[in-house]
Protein backbone atom coordinates (compact mmCIF):
# COMPACT_ATOMS: atom_id res chain seq x y z
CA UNK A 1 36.74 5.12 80.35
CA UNK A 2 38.04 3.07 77.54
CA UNK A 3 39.75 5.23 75.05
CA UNK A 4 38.53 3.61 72.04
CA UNK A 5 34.80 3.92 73.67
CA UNK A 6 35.74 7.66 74.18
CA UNK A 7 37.23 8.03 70.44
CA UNK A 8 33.86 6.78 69.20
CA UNK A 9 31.45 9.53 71.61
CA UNK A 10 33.46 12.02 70.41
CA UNK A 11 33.17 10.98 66.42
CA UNK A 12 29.62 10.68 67.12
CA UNK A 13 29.20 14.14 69.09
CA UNK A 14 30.80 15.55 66.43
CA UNK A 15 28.99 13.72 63.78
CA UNK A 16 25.34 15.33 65.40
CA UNK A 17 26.94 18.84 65.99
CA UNK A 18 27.89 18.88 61.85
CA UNK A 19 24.10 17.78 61.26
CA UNK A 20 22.63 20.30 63.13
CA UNK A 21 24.62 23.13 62.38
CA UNK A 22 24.25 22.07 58.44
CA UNK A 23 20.51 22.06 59.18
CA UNK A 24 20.41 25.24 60.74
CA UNK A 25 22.15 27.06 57.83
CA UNK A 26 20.40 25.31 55.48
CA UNK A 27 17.72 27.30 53.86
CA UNK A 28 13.85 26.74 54.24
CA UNK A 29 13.54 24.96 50.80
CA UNK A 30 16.79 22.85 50.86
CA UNK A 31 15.63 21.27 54.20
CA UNK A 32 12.11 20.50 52.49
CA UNK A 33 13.70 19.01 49.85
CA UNK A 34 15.66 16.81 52.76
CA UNK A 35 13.11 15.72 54.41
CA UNK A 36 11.09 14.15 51.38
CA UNK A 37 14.02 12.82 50.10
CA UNK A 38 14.42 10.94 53.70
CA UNK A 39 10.55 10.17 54.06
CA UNK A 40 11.24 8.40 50.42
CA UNK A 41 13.08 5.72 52.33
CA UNK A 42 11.71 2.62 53.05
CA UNK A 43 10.15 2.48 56.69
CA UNK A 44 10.67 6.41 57.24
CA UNK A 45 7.71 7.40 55.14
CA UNK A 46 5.66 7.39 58.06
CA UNK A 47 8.18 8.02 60.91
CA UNK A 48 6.32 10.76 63.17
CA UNK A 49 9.44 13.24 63.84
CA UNK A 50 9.47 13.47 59.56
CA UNK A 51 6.07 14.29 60.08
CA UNK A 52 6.39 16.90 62.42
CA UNK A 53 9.84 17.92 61.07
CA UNK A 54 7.78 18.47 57.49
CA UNK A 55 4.94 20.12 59.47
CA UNK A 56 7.68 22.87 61.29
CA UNK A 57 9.18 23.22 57.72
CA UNK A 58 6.02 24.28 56.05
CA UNK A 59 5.20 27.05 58.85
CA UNK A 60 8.36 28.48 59.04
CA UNK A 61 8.34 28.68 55.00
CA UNK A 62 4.68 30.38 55.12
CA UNK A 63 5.73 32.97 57.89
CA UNK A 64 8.26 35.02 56.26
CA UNK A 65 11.77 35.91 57.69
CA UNK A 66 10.93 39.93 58.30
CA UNK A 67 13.73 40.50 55.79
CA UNK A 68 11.63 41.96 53.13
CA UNK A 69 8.40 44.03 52.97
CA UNK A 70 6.65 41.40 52.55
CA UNK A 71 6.35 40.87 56.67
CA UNK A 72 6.17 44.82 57.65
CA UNK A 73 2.75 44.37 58.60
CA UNK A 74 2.49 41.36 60.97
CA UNK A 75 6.18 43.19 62.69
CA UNK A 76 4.02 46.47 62.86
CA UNK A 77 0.81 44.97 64.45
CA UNK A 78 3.52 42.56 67.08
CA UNK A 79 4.77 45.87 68.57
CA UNK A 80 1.90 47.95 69.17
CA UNK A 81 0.60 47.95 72.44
């Protein structure tokens, strides 16, 4: 393999690990606020993974975490048998 072509796989690798482990720690309402800001660009308003992206946001951010009280109820109902 080329080393310049295997330079450039590994920047990119890289590149897409960063991203996704930046998403991951981001919290619920910072990657809201990234995802409108990217659906604001021009021919990604409509892009289907924003969409569903936005979609999987909103859920997650209407379930609760279990850290809190808040959730003690739906944890309690999960576990009985």
């Amino acid at each position: 393999m080329n080393p310049l072509l295997q330079e450039v796989l590994v920047a990119v690798l890289v590149a897409a690990c960063a991203l996704f482990s930046a998403w991951r720690l981001m919290s619920l309402r910072l990657r809201l606020r990234c995802v409108d800001a990217l659906s604001t660009l021009p021919g990604a308003g409509r892009a289907r993974f924003l969409v569903s992206l936005r979609e999987r946001t909103l859920a997650q951010l209407g379930a609760g975490c279990a850290g809190c009280g808040g959730a003690a109820g739906q944890a309690a109902k999960s576990r009985a048998p």
